[in-house]
N, C-alpha and C. Protein backbone atom coordinates (compact mmCIF):
# COMPACT_ATOMS: atom_id res chain seq x y z
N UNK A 1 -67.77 68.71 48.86
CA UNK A 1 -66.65 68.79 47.98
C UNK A 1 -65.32 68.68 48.75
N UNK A 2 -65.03 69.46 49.50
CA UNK A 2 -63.97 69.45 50.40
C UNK A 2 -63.68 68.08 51.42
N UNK A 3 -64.73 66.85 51.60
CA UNK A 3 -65.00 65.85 51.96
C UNK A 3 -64.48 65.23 51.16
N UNK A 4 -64.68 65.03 49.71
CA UNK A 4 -64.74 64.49 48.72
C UNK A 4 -62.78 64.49 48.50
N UNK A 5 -62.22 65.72 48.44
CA UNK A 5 -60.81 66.14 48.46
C UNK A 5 -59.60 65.58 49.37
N UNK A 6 -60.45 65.72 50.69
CA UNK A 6 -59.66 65.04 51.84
C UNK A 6 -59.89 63.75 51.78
N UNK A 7 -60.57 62.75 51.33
CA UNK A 7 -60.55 61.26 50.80
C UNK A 7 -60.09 61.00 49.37
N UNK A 8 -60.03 62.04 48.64
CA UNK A 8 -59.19 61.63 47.28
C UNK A 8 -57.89 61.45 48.04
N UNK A 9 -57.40 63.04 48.56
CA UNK A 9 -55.66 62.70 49.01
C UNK A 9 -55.45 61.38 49.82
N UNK A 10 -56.22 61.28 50.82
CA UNK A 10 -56.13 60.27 51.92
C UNK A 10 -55.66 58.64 51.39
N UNK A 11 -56.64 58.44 50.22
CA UNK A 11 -56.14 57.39 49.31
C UNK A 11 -55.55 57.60 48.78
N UNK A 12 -54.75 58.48 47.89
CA UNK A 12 -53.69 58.71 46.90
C UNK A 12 -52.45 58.52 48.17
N UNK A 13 -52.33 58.91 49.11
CA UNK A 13 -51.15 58.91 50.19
C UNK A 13 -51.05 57.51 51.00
N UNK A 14 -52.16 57.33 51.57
CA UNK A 14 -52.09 56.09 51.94
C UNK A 14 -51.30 54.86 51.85
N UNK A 15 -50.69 54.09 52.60
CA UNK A 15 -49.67 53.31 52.09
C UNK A 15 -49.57 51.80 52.00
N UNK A 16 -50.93 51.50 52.41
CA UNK A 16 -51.75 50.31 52.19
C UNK A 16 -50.88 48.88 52.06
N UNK A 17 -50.57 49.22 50.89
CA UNK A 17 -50.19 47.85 50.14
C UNK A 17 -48.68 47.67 49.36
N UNK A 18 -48.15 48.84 49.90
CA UNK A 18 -47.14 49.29 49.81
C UNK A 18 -45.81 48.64 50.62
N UNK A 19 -45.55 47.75 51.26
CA UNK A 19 -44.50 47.82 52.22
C UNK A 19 -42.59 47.97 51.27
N UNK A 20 -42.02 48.16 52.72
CA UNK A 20 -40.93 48.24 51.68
C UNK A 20 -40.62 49.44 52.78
N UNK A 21 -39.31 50.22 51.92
CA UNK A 21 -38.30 51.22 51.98
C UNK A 21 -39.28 52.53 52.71
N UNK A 22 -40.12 52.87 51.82
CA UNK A 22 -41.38 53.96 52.21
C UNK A 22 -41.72 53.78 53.49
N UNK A 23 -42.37 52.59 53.88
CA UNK A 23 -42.90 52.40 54.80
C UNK A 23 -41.86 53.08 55.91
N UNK A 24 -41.14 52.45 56.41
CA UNK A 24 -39.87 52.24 57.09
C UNK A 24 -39.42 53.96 57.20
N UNK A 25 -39.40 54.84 55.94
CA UNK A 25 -39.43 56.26 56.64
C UNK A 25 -40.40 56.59 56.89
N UNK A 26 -41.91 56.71 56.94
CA UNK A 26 -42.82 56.83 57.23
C UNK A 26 -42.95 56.85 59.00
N UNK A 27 -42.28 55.22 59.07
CA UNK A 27 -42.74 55.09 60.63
C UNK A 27 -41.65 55.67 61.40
N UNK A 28 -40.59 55.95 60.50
CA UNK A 28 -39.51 56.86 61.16
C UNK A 28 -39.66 58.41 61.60
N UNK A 29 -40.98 58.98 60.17
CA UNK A 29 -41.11 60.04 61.00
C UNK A 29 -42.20 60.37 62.09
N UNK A 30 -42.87 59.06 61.83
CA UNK A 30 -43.88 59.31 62.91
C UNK A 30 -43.65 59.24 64.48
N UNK A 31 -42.02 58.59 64.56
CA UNK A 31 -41.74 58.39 65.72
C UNK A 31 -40.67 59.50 65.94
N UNK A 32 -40.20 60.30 64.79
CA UNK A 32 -39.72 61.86 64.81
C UNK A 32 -40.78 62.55 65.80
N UNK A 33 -42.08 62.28 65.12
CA UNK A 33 -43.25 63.43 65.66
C UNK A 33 -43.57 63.04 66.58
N UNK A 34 -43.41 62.01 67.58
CA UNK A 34 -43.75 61.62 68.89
C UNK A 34 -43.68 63.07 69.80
N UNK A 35 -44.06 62.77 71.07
CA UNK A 35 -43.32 63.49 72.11
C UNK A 35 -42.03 63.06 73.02
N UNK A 36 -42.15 61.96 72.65
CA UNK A 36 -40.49 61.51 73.15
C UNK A 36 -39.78 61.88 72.54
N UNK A 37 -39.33 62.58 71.49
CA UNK A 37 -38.18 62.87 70.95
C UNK A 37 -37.82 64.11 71.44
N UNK A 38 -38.91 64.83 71.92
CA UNK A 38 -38.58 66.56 72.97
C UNK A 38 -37.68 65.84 74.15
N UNK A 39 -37.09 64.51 74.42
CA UNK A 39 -36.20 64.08 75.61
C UNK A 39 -34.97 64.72 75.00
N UNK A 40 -34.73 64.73 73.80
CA UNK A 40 -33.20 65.17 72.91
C UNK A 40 -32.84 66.70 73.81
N UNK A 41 -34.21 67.61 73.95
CA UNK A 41 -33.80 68.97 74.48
C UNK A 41 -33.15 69.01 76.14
N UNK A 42 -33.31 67.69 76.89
CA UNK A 42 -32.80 67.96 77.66
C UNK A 42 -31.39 68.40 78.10
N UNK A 43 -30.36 68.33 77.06
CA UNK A 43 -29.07 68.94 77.45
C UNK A 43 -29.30 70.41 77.31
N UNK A 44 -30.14 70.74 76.91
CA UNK A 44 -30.19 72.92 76.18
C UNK A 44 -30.74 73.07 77.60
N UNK A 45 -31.94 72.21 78.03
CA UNK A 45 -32.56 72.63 79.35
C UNK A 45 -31.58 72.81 80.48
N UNK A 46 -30.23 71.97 80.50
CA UNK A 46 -29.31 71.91 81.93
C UNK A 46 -28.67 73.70 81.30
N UNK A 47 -28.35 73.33 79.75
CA UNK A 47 -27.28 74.47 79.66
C UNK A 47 -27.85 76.15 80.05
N UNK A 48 -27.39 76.74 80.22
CA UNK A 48 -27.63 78.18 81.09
C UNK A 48 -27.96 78.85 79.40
N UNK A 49 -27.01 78.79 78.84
CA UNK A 49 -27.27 79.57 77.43
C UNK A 49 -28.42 79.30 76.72
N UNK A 50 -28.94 78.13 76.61
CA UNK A 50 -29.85 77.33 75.90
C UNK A 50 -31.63 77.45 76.85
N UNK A 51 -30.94 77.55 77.74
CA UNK A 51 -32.26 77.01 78.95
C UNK A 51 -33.68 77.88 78.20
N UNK A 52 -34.01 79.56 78.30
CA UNK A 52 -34.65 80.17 77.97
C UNK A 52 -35.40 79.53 76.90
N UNK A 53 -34.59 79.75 75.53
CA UNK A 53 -35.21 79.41 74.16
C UNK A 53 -35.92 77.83 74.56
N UNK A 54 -35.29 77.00 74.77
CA UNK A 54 -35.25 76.10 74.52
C UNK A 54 -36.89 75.63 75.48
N UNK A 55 -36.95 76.57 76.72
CA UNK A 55 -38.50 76.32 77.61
C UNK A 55 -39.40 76.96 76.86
N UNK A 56 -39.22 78.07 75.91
CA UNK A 56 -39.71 78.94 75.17
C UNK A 56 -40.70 77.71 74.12
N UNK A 57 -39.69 77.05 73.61
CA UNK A 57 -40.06 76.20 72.59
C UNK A 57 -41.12 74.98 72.92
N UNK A 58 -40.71 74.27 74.17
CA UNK A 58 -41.32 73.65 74.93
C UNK A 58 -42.91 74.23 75.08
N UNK A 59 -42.73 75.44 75.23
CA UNK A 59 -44.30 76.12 75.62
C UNK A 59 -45.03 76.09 74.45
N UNK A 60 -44.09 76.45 73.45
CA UNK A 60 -45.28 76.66 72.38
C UNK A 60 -45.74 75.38 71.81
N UNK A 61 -44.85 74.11 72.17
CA UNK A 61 -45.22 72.43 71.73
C UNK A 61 -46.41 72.63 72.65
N UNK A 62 -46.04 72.86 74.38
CA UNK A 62 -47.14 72.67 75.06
C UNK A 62 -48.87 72.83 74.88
N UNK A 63 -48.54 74.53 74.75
CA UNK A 63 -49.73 75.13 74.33
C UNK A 63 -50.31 75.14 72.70
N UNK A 64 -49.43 74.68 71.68
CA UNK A 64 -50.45 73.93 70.44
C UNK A 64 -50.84 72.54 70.98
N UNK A 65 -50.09 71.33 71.65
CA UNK A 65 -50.45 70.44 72.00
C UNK A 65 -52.37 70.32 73.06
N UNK A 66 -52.13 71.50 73.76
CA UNK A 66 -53.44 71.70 74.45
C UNK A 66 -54.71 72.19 73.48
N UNK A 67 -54.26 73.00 72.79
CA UNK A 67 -55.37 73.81 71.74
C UNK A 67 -56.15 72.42 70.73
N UNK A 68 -54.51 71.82 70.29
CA UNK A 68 -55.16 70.38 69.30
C UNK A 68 -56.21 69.30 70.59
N UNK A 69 -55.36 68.80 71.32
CA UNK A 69 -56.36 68.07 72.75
C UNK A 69 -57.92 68.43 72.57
N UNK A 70 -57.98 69.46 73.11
CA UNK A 70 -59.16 70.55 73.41
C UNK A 70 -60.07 70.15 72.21
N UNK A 71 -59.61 70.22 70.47
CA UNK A 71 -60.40 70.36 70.11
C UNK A 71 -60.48 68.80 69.21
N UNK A 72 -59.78 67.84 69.44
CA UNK A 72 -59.84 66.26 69.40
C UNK A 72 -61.12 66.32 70.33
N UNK A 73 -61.46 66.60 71.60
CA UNK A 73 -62.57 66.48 72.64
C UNK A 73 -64.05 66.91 72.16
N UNK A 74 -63.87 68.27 71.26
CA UNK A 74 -64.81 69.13 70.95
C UNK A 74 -65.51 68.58 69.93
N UNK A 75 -64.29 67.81 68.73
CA UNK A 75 -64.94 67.33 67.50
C UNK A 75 -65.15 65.84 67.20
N UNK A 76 -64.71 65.37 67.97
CA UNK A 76 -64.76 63.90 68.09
C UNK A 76 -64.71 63.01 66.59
N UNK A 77 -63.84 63.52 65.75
CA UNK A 77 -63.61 62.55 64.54
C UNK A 77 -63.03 61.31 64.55
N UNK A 78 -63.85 60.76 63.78
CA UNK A 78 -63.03 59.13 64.19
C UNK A 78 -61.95 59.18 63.22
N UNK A 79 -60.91 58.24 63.37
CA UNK A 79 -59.65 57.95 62.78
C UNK A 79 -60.13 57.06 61.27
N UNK A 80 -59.45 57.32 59.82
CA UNK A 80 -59.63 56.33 59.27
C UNK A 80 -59.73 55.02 59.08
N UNK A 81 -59.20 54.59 59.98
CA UNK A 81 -59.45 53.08 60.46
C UNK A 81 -60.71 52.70 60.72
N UNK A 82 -61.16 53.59 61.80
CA UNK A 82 -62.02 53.50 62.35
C UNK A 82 -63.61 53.68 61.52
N UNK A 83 -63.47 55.34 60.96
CA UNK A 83 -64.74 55.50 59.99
C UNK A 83 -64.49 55.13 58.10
N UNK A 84 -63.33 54.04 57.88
CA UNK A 84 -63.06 54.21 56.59
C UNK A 84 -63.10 52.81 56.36
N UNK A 85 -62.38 51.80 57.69
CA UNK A 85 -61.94 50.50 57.57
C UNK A 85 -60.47 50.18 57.08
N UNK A 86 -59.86 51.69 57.01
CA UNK A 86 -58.45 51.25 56.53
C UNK A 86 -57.64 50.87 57.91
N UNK A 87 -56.29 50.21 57.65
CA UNK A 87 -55.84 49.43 58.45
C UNK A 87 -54.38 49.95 58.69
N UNK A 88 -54.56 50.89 60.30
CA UNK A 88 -53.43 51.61 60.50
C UNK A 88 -52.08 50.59 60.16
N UNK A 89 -51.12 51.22 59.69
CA UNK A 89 -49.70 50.71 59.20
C UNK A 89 -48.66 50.76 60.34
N UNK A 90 -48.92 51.46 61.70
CA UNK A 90 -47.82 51.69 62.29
C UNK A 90 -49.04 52.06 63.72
N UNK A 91 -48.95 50.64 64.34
CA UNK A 91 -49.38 50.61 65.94
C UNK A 91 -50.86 50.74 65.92
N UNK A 92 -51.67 50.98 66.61
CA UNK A 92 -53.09 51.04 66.80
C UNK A 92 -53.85 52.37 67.19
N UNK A 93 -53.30 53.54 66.35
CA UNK A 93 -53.74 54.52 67.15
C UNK A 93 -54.92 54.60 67.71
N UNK A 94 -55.11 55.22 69.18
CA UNK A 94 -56.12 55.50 69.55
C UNK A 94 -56.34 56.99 69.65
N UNK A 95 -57.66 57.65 70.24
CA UNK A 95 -58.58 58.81 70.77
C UNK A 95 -59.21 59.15 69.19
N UNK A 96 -59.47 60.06 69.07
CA UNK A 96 -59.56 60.72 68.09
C UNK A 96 -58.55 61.59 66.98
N UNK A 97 -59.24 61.71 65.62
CA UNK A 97 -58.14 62.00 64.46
C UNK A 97 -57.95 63.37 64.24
N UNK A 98 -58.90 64.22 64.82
CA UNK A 98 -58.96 65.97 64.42
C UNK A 98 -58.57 66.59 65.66
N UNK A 99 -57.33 67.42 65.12
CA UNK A 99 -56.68 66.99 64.51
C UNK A 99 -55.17 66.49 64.94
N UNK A 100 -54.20 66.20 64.28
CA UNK A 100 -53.14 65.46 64.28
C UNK A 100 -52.07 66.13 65.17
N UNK A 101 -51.95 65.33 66.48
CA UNK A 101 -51.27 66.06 67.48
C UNK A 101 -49.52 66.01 66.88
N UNK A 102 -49.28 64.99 66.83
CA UNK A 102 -47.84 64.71 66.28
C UNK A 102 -47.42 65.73 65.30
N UNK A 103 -48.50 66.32 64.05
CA UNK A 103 -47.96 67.19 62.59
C UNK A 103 -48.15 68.64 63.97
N UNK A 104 -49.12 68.72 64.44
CA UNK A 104 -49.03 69.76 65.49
C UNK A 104 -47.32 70.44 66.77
N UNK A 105 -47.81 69.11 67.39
CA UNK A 105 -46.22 69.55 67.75
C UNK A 105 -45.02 69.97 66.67
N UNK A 106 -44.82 68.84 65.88
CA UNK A 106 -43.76 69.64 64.84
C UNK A 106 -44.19 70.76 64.00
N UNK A 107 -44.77 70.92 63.68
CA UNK A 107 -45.21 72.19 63.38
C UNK A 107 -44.76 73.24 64.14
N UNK A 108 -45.57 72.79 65.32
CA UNK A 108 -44.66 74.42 66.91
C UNK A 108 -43.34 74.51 66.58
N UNK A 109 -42.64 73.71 66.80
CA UNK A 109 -41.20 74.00 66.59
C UNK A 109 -40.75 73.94 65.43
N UNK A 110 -41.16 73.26 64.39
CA UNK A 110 -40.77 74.18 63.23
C UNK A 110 -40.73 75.64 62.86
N UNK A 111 -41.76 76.04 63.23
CA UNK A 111 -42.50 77.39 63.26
C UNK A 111 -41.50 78.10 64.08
N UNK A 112 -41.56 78.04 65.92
CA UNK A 112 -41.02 78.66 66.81
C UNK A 112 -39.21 78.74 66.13
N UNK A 113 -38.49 77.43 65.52
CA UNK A 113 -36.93 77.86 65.28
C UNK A 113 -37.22 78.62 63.49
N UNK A 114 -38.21 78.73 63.00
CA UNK A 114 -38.13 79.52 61.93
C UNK A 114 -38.36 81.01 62.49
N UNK A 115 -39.35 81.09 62.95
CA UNK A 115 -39.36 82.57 63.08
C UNK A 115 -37.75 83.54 64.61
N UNK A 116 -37.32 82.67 65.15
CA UNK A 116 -36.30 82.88 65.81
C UNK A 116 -34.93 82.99 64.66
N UNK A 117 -34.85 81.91 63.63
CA UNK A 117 -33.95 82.42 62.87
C UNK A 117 -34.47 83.40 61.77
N UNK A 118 -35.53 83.63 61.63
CA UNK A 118 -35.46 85.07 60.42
C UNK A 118 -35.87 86.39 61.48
N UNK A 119 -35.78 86.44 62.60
CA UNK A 119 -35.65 87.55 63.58
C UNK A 119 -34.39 87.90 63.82
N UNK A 120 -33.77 86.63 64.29
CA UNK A 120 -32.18 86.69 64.94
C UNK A 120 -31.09 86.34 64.02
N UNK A 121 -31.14 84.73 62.79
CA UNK A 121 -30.25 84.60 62.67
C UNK A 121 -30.11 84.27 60.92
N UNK A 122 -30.95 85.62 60.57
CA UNK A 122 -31.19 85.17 58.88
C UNK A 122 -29.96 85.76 58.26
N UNK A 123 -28.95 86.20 58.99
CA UNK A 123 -27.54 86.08 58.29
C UNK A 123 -26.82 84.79 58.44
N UNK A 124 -27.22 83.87 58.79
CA UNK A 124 -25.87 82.63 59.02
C UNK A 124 -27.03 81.41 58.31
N UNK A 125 -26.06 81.18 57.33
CA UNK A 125 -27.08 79.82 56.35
C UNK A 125 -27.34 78.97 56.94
N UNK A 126 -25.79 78.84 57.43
CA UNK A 126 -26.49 77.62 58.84
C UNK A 126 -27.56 77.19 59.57
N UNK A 127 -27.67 78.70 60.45
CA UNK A 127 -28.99 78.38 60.55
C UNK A 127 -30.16 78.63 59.79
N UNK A 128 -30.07 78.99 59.11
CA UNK A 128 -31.28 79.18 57.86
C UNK A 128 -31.72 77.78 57.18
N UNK A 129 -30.28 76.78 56.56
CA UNK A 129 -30.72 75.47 56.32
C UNK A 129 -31.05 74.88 57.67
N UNK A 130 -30.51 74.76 58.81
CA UNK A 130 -31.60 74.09 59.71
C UNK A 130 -32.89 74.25 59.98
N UNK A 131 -33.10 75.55 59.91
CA UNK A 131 -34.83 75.59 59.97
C UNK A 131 -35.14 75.60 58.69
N UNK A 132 -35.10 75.14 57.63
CA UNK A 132 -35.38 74.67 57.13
C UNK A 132 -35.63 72.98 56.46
N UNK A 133 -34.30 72.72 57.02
CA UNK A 133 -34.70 70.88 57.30
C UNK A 133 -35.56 71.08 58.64
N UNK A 134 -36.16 71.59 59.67
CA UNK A 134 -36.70 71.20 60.81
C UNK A 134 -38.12 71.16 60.27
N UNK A 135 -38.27 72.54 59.20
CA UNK A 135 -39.17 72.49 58.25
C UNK A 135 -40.21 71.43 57.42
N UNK A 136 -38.86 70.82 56.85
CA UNK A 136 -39.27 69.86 55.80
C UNK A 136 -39.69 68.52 56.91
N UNK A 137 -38.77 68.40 57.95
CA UNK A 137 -39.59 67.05 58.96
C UNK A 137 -40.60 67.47 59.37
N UNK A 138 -40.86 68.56 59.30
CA UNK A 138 -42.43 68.52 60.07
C UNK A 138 -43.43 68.35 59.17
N UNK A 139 -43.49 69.10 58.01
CA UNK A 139 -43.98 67.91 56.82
C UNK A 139 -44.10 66.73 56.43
N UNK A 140 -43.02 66.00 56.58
CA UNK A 140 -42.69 64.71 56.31
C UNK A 140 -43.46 63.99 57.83
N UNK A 141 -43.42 64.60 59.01
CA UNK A 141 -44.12 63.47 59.88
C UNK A 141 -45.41 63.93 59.98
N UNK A 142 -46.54 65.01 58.78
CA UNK A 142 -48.16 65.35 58.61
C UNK A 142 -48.10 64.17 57.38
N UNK A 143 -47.23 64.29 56.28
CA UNK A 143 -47.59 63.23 55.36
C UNK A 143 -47.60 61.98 55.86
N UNK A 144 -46.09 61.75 56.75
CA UNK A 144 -46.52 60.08 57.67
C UNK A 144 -47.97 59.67 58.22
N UNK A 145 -48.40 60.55 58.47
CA UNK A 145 -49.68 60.79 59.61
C UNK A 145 -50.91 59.86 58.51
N UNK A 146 -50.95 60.07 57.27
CA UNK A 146 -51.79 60.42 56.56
C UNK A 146 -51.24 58.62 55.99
N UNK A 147 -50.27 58.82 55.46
CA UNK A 147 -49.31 57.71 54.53
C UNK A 147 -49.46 56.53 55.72
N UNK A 148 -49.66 56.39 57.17
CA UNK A 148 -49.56 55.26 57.74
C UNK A 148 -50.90 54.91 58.49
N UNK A 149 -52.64 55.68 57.56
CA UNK A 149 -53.43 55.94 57.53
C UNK A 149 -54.08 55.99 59.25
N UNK A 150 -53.22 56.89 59.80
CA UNK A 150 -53.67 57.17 61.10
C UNK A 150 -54.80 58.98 60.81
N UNK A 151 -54.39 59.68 60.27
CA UNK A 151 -55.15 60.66 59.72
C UNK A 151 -55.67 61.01 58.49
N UNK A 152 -56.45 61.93 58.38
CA UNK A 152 -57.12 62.71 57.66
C UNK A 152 -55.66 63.74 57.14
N UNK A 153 -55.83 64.18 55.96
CA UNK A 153 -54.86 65.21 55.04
C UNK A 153 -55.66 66.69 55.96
N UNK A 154 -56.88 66.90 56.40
CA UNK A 154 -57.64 67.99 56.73
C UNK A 154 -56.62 67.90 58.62
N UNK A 155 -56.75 66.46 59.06
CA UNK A 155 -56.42 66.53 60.35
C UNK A 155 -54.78 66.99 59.99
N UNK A 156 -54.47 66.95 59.55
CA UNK A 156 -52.69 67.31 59.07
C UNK A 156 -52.90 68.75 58.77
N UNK A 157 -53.77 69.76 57.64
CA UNK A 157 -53.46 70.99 57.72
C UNK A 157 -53.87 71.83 58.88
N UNK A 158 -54.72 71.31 59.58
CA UNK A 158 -55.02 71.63 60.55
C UNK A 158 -54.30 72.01 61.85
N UNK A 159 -53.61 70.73 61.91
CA UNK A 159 -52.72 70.46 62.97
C UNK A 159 -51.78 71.91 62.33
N UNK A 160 -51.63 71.94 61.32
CA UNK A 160 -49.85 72.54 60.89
C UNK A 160 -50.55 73.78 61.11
N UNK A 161 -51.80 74.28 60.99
CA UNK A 161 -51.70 76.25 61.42
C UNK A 161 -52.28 76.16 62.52
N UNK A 162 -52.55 75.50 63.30
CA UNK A 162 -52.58 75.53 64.96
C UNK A 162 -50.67 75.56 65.48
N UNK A 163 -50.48 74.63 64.76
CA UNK A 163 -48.86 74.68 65.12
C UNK A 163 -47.83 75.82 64.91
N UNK A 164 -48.28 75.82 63.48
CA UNK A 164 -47.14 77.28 62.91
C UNK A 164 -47.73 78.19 63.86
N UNK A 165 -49.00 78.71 64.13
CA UNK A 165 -49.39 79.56 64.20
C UNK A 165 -48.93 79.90 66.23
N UNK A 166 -48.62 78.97 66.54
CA UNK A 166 -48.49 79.23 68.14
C UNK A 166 -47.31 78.73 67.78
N UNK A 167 -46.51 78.37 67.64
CA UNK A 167 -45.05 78.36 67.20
C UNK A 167 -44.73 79.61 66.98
N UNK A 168 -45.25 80.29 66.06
CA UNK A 168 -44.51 82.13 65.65
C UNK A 168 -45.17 82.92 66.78
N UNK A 169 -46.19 83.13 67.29
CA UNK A 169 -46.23 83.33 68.35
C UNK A 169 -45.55 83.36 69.60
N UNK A 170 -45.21 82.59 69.56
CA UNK A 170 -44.49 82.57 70.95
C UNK A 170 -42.67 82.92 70.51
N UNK A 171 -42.80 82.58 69.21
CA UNK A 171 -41.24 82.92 68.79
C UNK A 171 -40.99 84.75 68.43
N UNK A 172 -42.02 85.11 68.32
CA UNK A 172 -41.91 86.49 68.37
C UNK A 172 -41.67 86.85 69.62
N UNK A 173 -42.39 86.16 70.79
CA UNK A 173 -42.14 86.99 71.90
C UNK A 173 -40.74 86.48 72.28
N UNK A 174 -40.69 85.10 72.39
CA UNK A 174 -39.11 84.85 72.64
C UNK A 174 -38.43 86.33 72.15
N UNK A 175 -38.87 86.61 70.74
CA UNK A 175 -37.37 87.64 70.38
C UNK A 175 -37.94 89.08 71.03
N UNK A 176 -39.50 89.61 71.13
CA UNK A 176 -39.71 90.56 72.29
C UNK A 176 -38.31 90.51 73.73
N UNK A 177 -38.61 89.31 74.19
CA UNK A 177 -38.10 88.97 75.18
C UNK A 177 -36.27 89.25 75.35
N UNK A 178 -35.81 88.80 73.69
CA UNK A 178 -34.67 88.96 73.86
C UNK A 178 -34.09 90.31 73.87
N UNK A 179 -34.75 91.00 72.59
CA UNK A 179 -34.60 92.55 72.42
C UNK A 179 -34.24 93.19 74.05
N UNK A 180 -35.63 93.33 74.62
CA UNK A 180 -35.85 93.42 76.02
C UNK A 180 -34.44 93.49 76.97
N UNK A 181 -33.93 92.25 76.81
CA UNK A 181 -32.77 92.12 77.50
C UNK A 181 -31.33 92.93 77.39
N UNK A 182 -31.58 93.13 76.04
CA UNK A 182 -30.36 93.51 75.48
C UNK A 182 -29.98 95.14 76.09
């Protein structure tokens, strides 16, 4: 049944035959969810104020990035392309599809700047709407995942509570850490 669910969504999302406007954000967020786009943090890394959080955040991309690895190795699912015949929309992904390292990383840091702003900074909207748009892209690049039929909808929720879940993790201790200091 649950087989049956994750190939209903998979085709309902899928973006097949679709080209156009969609497409085009799709592959935009998939190249959001890269790991090249963690190059943007390098100015927080020089800055003295920033440096901490900002390696903090890094770790927890790191260490969901290893946990997802680990278990891409363990479960060896093939990619829809691969076990479905659908025809990735954006590049040739390779390794395996379980689960989705890209919805994973964003996930960590979605997670890690949400739980840092409802610890530290759930008085300033400001930051409250940013983690919350950081939110909504990390969604938007698990649906890409799915929509540019490189994953499974299962390899996407997957990815996202390996992610959230070592994302708040480590964002709790960040704020352990900060308390600490104070």
């Amino acid at each position: 049944m649950l087989r049956n669910l994750d190939l209903s969504v998979l085709y309902a999302l899928y973006g097949g035959d679709h080209p156009g406007a969609l497409r085009y954000l799709m592959i935009a967020l998939t190249l959001l969810g890269s790991g090249w786009t963690l190059l943007v943090l390098v100015p927080f890394l020089v800055a003295r104020s920033t440096r901490r959080p900002c390696t903090e955040m890094l770790a927890a991309v790191l260490g969901a990035s290893l946990i997802a690895f680990a278990l891409k190795l363990a479960v060896h699912r093939l990619r829809p392309s691969a076990a479905l015949g659908l025809r990735p929309l954006w590049g040739n992904p390779g390794g395996f599809s379980f689960p989705s390292g890209h919805a994973t990383g964003s996930f960590a840091v979605a997670a890690f700047i949400a739980t840092i702003v409802v610890l530290r900074y759930l008085d300033r909207p400001p930051a409250v709407a940013f983690s919350a748009l950081v939110a909504l892209l990390a969604i938007g690049v698990g649906i890409s995942r799915v929509y540019l039929g490189a994953h499974y909808p299962s390899d996407v929720l997957a990815a996202a509570v390996i992610g959230a879940s070592v994302g708040t993790f480590v964002g709790v201790l960040e704020k352990k850490r900060f308390l600490g200091a104070s």
